[in-house]
PDB file of N, CA and C in Angstrom:
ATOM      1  N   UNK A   1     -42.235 154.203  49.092  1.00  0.00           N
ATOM      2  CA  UNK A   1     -42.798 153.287  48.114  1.00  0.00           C
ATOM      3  C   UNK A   1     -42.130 153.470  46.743  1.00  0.00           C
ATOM      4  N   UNK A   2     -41.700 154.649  46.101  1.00  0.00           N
ATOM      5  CA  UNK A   2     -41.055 155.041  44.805  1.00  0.00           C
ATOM      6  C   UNK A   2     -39.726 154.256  45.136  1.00  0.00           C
ATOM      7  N   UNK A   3     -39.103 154.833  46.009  1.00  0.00           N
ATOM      8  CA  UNK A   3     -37.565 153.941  46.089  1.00  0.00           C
ATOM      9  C   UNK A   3     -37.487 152.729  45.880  1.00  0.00           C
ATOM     10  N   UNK A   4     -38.360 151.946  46.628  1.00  0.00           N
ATOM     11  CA  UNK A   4     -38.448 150.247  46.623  1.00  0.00           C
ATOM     12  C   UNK A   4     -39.162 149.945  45.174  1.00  0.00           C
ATOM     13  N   UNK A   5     -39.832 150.598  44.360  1.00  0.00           N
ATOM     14  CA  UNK A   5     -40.544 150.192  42.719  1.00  0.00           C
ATOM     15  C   UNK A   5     -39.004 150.502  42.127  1.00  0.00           C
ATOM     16  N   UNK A   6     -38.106 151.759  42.411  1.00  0.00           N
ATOM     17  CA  UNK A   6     -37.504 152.435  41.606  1.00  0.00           C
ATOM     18  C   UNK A   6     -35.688 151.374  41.444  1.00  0.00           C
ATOM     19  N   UNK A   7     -35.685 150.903  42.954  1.00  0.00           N
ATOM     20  CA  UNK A   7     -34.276 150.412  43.438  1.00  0.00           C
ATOM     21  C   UNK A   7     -34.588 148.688  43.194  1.00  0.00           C
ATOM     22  N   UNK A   8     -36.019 148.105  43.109  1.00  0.00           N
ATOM     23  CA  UNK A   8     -36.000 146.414  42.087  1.00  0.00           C
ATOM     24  C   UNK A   8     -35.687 146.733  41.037  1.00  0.00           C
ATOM     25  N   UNK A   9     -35.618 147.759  40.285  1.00  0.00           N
ATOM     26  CA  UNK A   9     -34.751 147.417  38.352  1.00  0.00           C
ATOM     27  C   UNK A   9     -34.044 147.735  38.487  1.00  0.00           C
ATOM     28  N   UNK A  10     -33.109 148.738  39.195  1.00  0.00           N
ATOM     29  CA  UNK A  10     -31.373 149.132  39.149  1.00  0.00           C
ATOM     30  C   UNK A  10     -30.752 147.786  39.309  1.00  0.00           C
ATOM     31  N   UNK A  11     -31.514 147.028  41.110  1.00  0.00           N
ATOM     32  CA  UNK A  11     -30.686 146.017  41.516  1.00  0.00           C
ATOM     33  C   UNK A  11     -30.757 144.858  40.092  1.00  0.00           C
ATOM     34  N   UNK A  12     -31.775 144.509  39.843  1.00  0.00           N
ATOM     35  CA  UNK A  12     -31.926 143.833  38.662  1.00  0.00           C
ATOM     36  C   UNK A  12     -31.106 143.795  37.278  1.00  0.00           C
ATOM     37  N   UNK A  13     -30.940 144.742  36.985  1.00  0.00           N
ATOM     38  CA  UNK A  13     -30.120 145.527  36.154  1.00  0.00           C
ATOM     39  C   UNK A  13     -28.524 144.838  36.660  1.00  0.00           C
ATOM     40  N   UNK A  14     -28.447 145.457  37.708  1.00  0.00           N
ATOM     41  CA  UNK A  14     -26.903 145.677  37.934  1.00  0.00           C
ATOM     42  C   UNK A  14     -26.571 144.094  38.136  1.00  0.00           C
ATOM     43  N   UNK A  15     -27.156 143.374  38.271  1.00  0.00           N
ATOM     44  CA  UNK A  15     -26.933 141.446  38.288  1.00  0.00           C
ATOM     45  C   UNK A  15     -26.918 141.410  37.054  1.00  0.00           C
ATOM     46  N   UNK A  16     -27.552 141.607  36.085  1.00  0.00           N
ATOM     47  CA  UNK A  16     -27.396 141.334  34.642  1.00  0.00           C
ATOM     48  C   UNK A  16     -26.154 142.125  34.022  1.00  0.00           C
ATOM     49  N   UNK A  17     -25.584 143.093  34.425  1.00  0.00           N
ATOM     50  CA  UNK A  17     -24.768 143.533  33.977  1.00  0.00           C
ATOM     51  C   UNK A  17     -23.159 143.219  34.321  1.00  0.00           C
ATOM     52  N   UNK A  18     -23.018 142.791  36.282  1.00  0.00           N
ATOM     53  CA  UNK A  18     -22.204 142.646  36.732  1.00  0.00           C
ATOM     54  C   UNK A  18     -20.933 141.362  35.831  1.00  0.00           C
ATOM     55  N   UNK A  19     -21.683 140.320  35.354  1.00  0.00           N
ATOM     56  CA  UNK A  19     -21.070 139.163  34.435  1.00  0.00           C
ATOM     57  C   UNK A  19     -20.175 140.033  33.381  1.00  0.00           C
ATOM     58  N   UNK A  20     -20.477 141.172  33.042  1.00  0.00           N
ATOM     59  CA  UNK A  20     -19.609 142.163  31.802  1.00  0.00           C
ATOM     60  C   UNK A  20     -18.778 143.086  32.311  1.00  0.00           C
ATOM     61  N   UNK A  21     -18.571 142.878  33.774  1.00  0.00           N
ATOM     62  CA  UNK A  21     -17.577 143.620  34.440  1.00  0.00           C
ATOM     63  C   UNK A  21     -16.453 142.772  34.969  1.00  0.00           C
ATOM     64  N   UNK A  22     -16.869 141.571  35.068  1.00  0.00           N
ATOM     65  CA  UNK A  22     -15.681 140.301  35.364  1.00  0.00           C
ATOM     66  C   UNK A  22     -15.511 139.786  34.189  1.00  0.00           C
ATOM     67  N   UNK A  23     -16.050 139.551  33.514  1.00  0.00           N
ATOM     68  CA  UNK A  23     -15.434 139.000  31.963  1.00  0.00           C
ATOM     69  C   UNK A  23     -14.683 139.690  31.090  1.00  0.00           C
ATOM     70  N   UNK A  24     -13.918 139.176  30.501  1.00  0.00           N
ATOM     71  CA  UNK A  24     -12.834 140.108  29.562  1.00  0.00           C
ATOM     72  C   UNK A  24     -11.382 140.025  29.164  1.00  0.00           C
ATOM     73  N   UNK A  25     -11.311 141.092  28.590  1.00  0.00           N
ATOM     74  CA  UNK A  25      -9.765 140.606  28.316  1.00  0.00           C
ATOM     75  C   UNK A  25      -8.701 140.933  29.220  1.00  0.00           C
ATOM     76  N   UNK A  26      -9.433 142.002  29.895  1.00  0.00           N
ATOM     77  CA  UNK A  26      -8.067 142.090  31.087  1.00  0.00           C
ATOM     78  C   UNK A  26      -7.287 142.869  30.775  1.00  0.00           C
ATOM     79  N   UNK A  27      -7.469 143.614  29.925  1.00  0.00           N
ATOM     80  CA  UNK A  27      -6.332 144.239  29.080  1.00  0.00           C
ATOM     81  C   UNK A  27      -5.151 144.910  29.632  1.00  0.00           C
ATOM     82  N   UNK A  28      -5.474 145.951  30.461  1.00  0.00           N
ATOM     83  CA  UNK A  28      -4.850 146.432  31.478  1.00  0.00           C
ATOM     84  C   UNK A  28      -3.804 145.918  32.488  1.00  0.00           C
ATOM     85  N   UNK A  29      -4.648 144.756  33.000  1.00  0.00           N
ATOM     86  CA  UNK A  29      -3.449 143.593  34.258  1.00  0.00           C
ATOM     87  C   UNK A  29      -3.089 142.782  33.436  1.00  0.00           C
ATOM     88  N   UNK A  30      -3.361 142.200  31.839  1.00  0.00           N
ATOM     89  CA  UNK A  30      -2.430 141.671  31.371  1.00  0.00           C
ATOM     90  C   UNK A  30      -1.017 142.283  31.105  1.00  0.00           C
ATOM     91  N   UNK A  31      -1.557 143.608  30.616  1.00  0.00           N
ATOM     92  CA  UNK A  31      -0.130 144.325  30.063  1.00  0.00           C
ATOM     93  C   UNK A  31       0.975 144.547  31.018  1.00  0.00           C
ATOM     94  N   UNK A  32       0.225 145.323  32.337  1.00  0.00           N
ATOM     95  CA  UNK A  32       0.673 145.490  33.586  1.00  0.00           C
ATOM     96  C   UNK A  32       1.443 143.714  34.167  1.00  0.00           C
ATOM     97  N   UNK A  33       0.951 142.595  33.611  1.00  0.00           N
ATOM     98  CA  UNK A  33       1.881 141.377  34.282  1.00  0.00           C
ATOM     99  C   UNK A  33       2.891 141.339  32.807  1.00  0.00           C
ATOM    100  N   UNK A  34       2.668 141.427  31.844  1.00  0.00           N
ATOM    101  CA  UNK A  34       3.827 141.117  30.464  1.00  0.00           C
ATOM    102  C   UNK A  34       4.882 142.086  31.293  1.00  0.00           C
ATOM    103  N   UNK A  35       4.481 143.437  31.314  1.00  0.00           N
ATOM    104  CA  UNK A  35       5.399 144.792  31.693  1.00  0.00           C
ATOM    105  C   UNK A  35       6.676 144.759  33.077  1.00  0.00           C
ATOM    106  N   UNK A  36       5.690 143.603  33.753  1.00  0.00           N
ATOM    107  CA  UNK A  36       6.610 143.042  34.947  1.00  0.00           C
ATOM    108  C   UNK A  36       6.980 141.831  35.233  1.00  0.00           C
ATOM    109  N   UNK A  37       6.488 140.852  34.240  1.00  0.00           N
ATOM    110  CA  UNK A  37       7.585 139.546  34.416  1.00  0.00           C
ATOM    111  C   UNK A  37       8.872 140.287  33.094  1.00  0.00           C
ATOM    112  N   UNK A  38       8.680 141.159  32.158  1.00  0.00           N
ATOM    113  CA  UNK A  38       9.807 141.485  31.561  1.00  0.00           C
ATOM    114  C   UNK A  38      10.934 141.848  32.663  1.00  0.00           C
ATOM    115  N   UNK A  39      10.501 142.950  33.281  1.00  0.00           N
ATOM    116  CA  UNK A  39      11.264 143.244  34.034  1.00  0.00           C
ATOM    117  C   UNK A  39      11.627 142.231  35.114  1.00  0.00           C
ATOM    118  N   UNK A  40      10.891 141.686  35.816  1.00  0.00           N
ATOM    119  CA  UNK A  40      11.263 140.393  36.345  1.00  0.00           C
ATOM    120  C   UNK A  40      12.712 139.817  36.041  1.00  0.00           C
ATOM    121  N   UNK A  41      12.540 138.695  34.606  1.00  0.00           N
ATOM    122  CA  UNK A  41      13.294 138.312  33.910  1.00  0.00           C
ATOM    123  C   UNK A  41      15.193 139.391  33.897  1.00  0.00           C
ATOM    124  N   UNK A  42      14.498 140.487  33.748  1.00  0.00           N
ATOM    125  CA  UNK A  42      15.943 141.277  33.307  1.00  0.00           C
ATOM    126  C   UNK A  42      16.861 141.562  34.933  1.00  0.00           C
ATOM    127  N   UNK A  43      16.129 141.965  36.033  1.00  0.00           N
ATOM    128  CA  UNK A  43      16.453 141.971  37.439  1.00  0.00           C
ATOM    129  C   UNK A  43      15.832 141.589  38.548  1.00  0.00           C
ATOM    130  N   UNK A  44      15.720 140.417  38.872  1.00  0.00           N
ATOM    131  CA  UNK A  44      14.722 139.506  39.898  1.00  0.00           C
ATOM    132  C   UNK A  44      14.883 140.169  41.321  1.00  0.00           C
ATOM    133  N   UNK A  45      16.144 140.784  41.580  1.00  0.00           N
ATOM    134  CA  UNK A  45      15.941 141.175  43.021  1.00  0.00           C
ATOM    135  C   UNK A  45      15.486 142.649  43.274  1.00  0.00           C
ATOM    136  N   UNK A  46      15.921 143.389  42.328  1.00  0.00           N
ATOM    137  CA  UNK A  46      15.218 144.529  42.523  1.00  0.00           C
ATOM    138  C   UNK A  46      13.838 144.679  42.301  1.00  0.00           C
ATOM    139  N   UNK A  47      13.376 144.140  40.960  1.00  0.00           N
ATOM    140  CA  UNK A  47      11.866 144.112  40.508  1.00  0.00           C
ATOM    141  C   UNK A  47      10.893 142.843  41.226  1.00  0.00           C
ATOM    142  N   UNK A  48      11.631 141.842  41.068  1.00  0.00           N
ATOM    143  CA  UNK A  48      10.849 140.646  42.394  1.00  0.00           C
ATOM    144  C   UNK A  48      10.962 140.817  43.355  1.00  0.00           C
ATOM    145  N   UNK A  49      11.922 141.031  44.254  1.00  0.00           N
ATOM    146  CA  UNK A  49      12.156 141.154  46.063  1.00  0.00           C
ATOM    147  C   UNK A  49      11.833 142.306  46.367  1.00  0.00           C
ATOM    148  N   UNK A  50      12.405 143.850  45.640  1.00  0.00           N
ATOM    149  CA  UNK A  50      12.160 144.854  46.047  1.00  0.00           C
ATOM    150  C   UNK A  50      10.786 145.305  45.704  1.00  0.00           C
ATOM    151  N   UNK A  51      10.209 145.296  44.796  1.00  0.00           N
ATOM    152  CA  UNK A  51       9.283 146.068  43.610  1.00  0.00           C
ATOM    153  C   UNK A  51       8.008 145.011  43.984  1.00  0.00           C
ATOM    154  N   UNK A  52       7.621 143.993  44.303  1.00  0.00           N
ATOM    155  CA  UNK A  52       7.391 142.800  44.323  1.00  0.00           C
ATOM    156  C   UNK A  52       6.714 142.729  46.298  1.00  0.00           C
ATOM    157  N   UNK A  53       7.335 143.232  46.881  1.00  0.00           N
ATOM    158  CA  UNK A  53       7.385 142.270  48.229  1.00  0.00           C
ATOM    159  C   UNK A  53       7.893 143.087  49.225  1.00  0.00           C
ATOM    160  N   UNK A  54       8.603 143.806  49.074  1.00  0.00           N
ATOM    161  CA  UNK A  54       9.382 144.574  49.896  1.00  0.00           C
ATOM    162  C   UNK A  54       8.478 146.224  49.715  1.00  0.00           C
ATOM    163  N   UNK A  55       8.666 146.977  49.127  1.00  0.00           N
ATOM    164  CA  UNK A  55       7.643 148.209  48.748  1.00  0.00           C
ATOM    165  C   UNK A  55       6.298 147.152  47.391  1.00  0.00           C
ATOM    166  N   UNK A  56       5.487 147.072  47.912  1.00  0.00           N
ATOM    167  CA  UNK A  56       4.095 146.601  47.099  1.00  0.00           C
ATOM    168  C   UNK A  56       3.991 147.598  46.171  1.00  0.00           C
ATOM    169  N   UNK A  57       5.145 148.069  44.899  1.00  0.00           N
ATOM    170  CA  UNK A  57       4.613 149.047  44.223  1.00  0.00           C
ATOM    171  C   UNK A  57       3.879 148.323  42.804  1.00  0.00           C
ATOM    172  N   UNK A  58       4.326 146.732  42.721  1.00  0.00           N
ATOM    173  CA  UNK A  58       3.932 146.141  41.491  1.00  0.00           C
ATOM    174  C   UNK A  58       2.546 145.796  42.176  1.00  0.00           C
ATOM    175  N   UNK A  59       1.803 145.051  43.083  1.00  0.00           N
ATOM    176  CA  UNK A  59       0.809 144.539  43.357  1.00  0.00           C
ATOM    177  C   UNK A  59      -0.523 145.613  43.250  1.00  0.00           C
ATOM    178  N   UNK A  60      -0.023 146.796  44.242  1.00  0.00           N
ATOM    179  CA  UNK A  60      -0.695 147.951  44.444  1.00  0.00           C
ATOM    180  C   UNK A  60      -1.330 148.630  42.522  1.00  0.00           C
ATOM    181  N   UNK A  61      -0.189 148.809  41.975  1.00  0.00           N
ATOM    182  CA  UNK A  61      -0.525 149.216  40.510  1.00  0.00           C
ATOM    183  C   UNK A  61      -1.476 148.122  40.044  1.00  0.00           C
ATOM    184  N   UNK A  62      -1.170 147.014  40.315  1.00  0.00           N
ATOM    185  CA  UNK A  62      -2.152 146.069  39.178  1.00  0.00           C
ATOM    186  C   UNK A  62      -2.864 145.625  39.872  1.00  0.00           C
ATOM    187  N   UNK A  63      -3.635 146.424  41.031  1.00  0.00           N
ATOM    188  CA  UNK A  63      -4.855 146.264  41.506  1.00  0.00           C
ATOM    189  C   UNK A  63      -5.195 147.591  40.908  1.00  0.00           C
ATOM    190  N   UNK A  64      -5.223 148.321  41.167  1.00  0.00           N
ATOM    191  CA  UNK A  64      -5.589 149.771  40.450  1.00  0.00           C
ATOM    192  C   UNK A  64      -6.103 149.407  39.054  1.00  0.00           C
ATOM    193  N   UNK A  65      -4.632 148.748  38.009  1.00  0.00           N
ATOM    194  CA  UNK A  65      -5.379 148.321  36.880  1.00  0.00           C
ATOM    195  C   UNK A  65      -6.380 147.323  36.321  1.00  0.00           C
ATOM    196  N   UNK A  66      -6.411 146.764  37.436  1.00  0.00           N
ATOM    197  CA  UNK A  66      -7.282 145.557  37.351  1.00  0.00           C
ATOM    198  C   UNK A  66      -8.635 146.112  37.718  1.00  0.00           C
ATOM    199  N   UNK A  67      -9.153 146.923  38.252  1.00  0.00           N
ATOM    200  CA  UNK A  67     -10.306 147.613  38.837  1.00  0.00           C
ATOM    201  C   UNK A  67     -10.752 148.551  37.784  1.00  0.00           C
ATOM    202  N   UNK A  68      -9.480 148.791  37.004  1.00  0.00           N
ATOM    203  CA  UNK A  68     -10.210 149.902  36.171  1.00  0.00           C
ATOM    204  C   UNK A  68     -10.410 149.081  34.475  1.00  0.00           C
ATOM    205  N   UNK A  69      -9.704 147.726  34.695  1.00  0.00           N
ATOM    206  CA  UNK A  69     -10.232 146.645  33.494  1.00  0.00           C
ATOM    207  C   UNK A  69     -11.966 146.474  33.985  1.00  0.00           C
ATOM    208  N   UNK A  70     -12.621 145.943  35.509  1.00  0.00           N
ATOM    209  CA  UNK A  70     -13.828 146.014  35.683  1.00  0.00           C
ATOM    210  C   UNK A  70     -14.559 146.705  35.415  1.00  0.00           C
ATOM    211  N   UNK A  71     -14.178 148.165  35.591  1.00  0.00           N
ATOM    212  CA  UNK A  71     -14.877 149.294  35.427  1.00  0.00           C
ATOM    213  C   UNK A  71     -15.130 149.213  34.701  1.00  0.00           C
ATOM    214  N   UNK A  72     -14.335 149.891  33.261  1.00  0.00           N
ATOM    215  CA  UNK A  72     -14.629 150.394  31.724  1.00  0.00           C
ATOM    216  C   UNK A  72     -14.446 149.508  30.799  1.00  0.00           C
ATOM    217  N   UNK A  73     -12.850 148.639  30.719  1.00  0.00           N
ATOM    218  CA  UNK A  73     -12.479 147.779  29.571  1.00  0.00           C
ATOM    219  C   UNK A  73     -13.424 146.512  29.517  1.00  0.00           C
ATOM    220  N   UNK A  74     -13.311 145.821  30.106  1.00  0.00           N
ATOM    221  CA  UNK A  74     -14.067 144.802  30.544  1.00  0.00           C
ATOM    222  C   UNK A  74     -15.670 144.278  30.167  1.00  0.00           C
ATOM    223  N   UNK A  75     -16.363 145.788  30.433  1.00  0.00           N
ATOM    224  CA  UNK A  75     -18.006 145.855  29.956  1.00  0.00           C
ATOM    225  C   UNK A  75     -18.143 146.231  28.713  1.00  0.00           C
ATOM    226  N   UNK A  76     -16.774 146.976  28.227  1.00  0.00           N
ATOM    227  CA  UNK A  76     -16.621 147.477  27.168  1.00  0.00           C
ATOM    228  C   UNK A  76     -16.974 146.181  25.721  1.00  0.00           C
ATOM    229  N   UNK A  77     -15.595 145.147  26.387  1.00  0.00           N
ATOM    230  CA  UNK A  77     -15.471 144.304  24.838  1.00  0.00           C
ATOM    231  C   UNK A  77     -16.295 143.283  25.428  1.00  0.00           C
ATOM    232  N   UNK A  78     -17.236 143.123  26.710  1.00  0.00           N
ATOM    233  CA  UNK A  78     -17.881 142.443  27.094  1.00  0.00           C
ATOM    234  C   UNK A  78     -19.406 142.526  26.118  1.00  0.00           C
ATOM    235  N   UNK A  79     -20.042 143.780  26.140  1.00  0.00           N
ATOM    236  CA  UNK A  79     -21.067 143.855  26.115  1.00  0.00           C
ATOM    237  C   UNK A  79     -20.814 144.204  24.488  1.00  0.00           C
ATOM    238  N   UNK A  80     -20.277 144.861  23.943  1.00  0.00           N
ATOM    239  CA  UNK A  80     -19.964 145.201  22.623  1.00  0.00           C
ATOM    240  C   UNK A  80     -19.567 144.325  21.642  1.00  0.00           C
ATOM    241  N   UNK A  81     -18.935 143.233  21.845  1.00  0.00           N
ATOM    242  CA  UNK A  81     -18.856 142.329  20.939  1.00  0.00           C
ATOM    243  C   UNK A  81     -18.747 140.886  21.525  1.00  0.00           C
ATOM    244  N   UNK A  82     -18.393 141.064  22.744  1.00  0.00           N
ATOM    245  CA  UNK A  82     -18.445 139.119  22.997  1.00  0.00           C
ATOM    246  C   UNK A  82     -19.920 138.301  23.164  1.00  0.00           C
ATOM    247  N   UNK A  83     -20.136 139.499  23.921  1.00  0.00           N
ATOM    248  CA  UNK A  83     -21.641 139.122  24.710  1.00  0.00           C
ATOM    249  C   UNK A  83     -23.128 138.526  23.156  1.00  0.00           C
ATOM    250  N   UNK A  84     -22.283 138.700  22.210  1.00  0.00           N
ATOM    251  CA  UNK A  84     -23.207 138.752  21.236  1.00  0.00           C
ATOM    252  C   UNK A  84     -22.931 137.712  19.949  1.00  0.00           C
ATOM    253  N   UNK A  85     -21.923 137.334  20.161  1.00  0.00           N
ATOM    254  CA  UNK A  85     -20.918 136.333  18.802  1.00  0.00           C
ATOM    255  C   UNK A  85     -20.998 135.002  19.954  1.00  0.00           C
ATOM    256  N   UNK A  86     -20.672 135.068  21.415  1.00  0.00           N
ATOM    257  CA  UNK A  86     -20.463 134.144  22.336  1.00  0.00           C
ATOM    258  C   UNK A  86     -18.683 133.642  22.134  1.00  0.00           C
ATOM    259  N   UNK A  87     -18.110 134.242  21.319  1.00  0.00           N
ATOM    260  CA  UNK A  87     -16.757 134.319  21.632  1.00  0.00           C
ATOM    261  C   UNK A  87     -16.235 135.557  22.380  1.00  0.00           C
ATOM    262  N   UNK A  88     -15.181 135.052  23.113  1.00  0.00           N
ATOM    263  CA  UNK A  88     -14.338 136.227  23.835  1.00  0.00           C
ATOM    264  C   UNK A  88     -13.368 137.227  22.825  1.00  0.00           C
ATOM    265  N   UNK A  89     -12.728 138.072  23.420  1.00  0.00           N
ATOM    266  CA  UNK A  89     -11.815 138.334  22.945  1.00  0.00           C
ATOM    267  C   UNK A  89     -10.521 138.202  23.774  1.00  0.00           C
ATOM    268  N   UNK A  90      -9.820 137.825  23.185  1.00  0.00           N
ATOM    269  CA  UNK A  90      -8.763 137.267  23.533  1.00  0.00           C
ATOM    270  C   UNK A  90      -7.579 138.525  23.675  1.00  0.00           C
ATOM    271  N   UNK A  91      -7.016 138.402  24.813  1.00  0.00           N
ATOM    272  CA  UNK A  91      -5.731 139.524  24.930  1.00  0.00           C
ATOM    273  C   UNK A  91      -4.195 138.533  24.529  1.00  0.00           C
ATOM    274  N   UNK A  92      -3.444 139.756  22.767  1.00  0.00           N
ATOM    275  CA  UNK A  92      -2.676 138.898  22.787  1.00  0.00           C
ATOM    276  C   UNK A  92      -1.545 139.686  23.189  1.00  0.00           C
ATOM    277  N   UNK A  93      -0.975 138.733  23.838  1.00  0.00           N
ATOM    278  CA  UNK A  93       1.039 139.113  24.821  1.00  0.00           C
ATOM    279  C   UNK A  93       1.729 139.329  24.107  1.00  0.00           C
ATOM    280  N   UNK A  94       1.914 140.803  24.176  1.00  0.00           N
ATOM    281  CA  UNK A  94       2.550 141.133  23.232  1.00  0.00           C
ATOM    282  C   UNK A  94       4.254 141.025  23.250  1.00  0.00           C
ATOM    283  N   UNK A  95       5.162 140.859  24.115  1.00  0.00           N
ATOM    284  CA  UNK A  95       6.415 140.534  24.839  1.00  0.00           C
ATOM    285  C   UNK A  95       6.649 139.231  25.087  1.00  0.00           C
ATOM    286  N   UNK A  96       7.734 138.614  24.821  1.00  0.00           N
ATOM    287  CA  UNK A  96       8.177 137.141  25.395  1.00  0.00           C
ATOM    288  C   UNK A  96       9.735 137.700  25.700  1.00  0.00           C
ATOM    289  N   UNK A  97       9.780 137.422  27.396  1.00  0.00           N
ATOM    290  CA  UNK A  97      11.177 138.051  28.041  1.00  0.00           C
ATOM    291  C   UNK A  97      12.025 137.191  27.516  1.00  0.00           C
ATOM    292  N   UNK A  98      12.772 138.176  27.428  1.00  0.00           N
ATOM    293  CA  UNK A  98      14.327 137.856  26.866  1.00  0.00           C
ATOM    294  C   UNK A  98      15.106 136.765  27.831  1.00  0.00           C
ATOM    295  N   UNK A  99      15.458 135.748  27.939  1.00  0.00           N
ATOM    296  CA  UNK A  99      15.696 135.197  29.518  1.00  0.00           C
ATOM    297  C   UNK A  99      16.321 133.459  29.064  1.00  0.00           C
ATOM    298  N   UNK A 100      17.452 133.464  29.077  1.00  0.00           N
ATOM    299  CA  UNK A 100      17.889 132.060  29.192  1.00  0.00           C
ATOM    300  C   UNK A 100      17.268 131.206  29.876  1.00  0.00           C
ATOM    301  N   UNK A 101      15.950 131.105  30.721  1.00  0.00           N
ATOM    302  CA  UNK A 101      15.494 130.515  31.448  1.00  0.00           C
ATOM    303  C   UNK A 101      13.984 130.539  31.283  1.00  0.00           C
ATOM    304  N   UNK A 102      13.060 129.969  31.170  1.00  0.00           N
ATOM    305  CA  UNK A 102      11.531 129.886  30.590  1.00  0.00           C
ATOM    306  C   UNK A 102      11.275 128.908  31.677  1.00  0.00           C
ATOM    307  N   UNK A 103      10.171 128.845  31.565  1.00  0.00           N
ATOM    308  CA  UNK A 103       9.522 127.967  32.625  1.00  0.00           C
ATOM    309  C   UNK A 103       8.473 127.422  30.861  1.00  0.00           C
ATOM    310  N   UNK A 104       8.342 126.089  30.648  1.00  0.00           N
ATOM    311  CA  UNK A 104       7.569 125.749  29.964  1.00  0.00           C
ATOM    312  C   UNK A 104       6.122 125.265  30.259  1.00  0.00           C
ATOM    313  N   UNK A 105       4.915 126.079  30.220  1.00  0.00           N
ATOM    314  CA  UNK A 105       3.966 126.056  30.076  1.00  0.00           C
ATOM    315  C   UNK A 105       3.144 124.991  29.444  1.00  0.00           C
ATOM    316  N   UNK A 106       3.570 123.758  28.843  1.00  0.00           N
ATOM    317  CA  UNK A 106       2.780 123.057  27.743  1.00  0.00           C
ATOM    318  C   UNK A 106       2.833 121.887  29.120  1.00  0.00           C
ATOM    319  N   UNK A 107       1.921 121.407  29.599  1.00  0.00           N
ATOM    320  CA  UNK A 107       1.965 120.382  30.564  1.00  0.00           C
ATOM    321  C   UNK A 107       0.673 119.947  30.950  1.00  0.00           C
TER     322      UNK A 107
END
């Protein structure tokens, strides 16, 4: 009987809280994607085909970092300042690859 009084407000809880673990800036898998379309840009077959697709060492990392944006970062600027102004915070990119070639975004 204690468990079932004790485990309706955790679960309760943890629904109200879960929205501040997906929201955010991402901070982490943003940096982690700037960090590898740079590299991208500078060698496509080693860092795209190899790094990319061939050994999963880029995907594998920015799941790692992306889990640990849910975890900590995430609830962090979630609950601390967005959740309360109703603006986000915004992650800004800090890198624009060097690259004779852009794909233009404005569309």
């Amino acid at each position: 009987m204690l468990k079932k009084r004790f485990l309706a407000p955790v679960l309760a809880l943890s629904l109200l809280v879960l929205p501040g673990c997906l929201a955010g800036p991402n901070q982490l898998g943003r940096s982690w994607d700037d960090w590898v379309n740079q590299r991208y840009s500078e060698n496509a077959w080693l860092h795209g085909a190899v790094f990319q697709n061939v050994l999963p060492v880029y995907p594998i990392a920015g799941g790692v970092l992306g889990f640990l944006d849910i975890m900590f970062l995430n609830p962090f600027y979630f609950w601390s300042a967005d959740a309360w102004d109703g603006r986000g915070t915004a992650y800004g990119h800090s890198e624009t690859p060097e690259s004779p070639r852009t794909i233009d975004s404005s569309f």
